[in-house]
N, C-alpha and C. Protein backbone atom coordinates (compact mmCIF):
# COMPACT_ATOMS: atom_id res chain seq x y z
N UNK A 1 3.97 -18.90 -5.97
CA UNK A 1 5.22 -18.20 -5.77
C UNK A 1 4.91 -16.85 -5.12
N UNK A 2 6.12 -16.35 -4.17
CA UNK A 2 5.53 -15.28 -3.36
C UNK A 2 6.24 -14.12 -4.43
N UNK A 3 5.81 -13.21 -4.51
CA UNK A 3 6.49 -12.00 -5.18
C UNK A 3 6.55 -11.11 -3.92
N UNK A 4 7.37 -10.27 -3.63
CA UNK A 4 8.18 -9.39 -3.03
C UNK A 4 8.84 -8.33 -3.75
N UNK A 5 8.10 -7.14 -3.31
CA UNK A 5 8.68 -5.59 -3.64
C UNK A 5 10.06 -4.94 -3.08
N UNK A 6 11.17 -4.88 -3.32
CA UNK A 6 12.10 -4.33 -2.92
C UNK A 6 11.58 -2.29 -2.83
N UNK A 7 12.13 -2.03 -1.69
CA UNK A 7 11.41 -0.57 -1.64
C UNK A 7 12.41 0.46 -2.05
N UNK A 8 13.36 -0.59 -2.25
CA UNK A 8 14.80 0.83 -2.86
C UNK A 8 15.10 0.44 -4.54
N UNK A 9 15.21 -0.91 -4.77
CA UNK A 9 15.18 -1.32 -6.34
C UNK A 9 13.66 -0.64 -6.87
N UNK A 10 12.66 -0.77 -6.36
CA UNK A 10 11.69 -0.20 -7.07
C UNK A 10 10.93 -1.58 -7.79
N UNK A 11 11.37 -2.59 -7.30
CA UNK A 11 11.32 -3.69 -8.31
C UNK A 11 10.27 -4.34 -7.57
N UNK A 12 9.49 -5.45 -7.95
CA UNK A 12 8.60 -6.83 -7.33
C UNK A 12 9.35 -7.23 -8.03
N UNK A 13 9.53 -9.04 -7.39
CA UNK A 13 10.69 -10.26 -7.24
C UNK A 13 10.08 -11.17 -6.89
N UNK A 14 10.56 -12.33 -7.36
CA UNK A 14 10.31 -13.45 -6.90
C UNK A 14 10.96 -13.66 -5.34
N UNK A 15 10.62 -14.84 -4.43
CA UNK A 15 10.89 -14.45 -3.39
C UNK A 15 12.34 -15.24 -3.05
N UNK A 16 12.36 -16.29 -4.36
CA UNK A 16 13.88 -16.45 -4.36
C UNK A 16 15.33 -15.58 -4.38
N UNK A 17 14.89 -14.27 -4.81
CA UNK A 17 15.56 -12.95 -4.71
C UNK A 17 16.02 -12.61 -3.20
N UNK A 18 15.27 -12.86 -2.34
CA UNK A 18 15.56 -12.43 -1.04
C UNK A 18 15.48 -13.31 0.28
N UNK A 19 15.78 -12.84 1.16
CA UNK A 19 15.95 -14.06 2.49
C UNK A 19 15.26 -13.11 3.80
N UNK A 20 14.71 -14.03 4.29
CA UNK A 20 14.20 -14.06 5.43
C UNK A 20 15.16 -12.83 6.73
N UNK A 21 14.85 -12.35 7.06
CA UNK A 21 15.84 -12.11 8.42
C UNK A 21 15.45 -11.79 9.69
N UNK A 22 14.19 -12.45 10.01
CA UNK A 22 13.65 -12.49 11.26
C UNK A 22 12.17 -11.21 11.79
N UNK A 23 12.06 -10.80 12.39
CA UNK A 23 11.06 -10.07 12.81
C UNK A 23 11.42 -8.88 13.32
N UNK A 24 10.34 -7.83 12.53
CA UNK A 24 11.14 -6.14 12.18
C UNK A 24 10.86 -5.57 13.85
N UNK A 25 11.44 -4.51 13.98
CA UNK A 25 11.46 -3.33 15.30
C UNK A 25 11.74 -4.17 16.06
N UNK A 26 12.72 -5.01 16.58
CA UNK A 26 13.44 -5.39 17.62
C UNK A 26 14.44 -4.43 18.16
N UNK A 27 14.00 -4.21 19.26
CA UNK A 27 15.52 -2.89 19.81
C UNK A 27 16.38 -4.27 20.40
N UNK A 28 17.39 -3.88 20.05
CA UNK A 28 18.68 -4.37 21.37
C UNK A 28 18.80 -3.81 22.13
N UNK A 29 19.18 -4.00 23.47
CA UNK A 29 19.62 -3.55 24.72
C UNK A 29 20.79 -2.31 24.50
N UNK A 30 20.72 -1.55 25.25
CA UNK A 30 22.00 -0.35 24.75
C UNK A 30 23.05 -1.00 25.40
N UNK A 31 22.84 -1.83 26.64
CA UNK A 31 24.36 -2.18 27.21
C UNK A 31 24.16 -3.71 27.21
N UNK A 32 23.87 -4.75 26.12
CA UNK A 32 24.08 -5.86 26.28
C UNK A 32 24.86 -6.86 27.59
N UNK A 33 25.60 -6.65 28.16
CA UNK A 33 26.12 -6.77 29.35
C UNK A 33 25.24 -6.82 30.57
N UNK A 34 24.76 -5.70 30.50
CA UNK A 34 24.16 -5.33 31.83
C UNK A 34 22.75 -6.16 31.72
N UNK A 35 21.88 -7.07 31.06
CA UNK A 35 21.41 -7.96 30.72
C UNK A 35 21.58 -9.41 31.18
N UNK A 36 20.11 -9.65 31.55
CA UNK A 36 20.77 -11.02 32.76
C UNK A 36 20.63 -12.14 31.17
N UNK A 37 21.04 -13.42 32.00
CA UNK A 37 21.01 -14.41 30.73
C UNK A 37 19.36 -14.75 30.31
N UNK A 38 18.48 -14.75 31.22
CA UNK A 38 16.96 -14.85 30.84
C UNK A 38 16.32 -13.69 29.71
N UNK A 39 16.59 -12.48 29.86
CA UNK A 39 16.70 -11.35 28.90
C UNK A 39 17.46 -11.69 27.97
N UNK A 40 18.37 -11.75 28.00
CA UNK A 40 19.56 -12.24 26.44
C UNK A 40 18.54 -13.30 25.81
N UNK A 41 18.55 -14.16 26.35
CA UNK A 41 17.87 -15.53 25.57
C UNK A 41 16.32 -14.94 25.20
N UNK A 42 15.57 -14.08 26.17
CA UNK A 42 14.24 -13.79 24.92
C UNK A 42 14.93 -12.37 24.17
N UNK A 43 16.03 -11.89 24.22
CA UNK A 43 15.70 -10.91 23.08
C UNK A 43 16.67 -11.91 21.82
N UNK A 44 17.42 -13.13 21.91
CA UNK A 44 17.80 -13.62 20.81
C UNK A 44 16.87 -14.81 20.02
N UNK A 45 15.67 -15.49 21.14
CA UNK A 45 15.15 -16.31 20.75
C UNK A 45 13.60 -16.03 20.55
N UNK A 46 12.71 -14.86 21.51
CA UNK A 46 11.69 -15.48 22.08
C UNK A 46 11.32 -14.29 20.61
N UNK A 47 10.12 -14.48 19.90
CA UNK A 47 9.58 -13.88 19.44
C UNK A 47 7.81 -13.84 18.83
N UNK A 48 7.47 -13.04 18.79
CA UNK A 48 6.12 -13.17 18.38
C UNK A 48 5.68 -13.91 17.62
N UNK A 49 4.52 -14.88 17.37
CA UNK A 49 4.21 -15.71 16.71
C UNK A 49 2.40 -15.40 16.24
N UNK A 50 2.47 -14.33 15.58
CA UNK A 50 1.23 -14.25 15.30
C UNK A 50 0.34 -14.75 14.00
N UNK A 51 -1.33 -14.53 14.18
CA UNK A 51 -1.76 -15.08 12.90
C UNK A 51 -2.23 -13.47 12.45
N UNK A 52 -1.84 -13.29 10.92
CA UNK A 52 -2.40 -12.23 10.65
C UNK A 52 -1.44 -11.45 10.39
N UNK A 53 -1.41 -9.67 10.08
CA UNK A 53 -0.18 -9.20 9.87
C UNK A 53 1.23 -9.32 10.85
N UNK A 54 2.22 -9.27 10.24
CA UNK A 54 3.56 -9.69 11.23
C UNK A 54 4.42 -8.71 10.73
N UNK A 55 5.29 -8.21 11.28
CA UNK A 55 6.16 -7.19 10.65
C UNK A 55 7.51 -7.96 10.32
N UNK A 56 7.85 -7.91 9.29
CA UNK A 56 9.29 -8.42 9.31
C UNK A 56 10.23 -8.03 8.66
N UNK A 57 11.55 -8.46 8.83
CA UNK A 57 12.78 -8.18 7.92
C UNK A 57 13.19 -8.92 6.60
N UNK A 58 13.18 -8.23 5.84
CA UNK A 58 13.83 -9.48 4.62
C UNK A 58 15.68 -8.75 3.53
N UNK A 59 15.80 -9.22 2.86
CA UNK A 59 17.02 -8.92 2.63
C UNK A 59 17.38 -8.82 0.96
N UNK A 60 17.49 -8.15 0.12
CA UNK A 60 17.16 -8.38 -1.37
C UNK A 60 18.63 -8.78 -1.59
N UNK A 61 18.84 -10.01 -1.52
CA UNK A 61 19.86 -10.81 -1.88
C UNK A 61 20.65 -10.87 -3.09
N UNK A 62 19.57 -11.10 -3.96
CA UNK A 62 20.26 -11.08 -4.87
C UNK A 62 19.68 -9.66 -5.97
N UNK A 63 20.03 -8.82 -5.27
CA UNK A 63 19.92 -7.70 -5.99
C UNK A 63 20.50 -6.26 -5.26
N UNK A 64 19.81 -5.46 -4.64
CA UNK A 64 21.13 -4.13 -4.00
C UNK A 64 21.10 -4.41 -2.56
N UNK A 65 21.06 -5.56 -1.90
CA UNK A 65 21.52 -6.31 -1.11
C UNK A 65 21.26 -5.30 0.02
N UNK A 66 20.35 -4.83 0.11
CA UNK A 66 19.88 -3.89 1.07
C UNK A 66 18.81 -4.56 2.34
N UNK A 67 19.05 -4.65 3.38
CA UNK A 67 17.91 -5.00 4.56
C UNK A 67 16.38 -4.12 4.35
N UNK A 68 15.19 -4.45 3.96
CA UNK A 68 14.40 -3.93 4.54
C UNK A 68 12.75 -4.37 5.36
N UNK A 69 12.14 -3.72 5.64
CA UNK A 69 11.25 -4.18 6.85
C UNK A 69 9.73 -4.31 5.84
N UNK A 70 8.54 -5.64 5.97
CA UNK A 70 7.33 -6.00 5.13
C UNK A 70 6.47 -6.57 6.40
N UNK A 71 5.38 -5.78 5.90
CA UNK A 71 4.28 -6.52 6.69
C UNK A 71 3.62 -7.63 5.48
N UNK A 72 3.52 -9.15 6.76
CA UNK A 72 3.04 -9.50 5.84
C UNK A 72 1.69 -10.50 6.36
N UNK A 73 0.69 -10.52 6.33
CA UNK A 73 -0.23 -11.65 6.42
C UNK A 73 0.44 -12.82 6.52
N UNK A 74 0.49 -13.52 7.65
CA UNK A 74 0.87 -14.77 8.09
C UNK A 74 -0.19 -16.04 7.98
N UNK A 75 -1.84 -15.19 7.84
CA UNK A 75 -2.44 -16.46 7.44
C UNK A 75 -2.88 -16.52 5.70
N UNK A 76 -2.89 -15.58 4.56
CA UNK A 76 -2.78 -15.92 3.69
C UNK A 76 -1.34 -15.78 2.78
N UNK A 77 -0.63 -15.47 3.79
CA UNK A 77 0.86 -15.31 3.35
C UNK A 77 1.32 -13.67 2.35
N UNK A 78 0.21 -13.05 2.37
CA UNK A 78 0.72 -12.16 1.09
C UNK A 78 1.07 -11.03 1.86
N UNK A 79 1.66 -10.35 0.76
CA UNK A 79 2.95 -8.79 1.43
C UNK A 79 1.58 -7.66 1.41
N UNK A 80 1.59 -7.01 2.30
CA UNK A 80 0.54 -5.72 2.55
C UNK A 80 1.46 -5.05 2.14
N UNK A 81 2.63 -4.48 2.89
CA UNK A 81 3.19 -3.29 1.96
C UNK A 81 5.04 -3.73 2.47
N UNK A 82 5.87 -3.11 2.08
CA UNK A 82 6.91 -3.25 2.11
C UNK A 82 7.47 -1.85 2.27
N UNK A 83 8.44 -1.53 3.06
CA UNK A 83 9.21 0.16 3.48
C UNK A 83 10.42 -0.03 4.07
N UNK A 84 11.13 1.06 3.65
CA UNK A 84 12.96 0.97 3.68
C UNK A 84 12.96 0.75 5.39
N UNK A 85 14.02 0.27 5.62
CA UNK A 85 14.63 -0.12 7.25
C UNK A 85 14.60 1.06 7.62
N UNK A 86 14.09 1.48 8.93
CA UNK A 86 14.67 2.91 9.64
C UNK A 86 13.19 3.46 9.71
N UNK A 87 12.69 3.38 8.52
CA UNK A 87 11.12 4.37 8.64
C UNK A 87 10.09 3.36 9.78
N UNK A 88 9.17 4.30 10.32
CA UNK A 88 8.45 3.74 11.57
C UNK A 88 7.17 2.91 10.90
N UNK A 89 6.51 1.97 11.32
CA UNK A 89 5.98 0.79 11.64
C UNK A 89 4.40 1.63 10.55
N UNK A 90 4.04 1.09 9.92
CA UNK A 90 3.11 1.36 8.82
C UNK A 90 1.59 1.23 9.68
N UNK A 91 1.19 2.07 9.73
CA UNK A 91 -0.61 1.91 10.22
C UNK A 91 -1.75 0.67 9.78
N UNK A 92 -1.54 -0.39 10.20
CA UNK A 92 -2.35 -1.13 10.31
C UNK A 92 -3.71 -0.77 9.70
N UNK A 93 -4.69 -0.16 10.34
CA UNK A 93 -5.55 0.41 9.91
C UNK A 93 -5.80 0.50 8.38
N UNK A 94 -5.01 1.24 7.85
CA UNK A 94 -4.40 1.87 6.85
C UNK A 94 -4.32 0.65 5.36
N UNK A 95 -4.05 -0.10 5.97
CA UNK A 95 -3.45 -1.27 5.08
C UNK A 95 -5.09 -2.26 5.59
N UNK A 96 -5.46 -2.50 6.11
CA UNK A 96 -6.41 -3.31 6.17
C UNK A 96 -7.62 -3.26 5.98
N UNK A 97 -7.98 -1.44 6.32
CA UNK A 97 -9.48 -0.94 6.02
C UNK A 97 -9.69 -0.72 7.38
N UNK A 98 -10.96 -0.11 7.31
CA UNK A 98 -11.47 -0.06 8.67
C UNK A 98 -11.94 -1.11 8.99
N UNK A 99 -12.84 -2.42 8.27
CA UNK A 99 -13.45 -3.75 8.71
C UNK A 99 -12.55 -4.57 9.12
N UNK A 100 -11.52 -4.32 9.92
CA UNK A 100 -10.66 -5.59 10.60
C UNK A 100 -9.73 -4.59 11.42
């Protein structure tokens, strides 16, 4: 079972608590419009597929139902750290050591 830290409840959760919501620091376009259809389709579909840390969004569902952003190891699956939506992208480094 995955456990998951909510960064505003203060809480770790089971991961049935929360949902998925895709992959963190995506900007949207400021004028969606002005965007040809090849651009639209990779900023709604195309996304990174990496092995190793991944940044993403998740959603504490069933609890203060707040969006926020987790790095997480994609090849042993576990959460490195978890931080409220809005704050900037966590140092790699930092979270992994210097040996990787």
């Amino acid at each position: 079972m995955l456990l998951i830290h909510c960064p505003y409840c203060d809480e770790t959760l089971p991961e049935l608590e929360f949902a998925y919501a895709g992959e963190a620091h995506i900007t949207r376009a400021a004028d969606p419009s002005s965007q040809s259809d090849e651009e639209w389709r990779d900023f709604l579909f195309i996304r990174s597929n990496v092995k190793g840390p991944h940044y993403e969004r998740w959603r504490h569902i069933h609890g203060c139902g707040r969006f926020f952003n987790a790095v997480r190891d994609t090849v042993s699956d576990r959460f490195l750290t978890t931080y409220e939506a809005g704050a900037p992208r966590p140092d790699l480094s930092t979270l992994l050591g210097d040996d990787k």
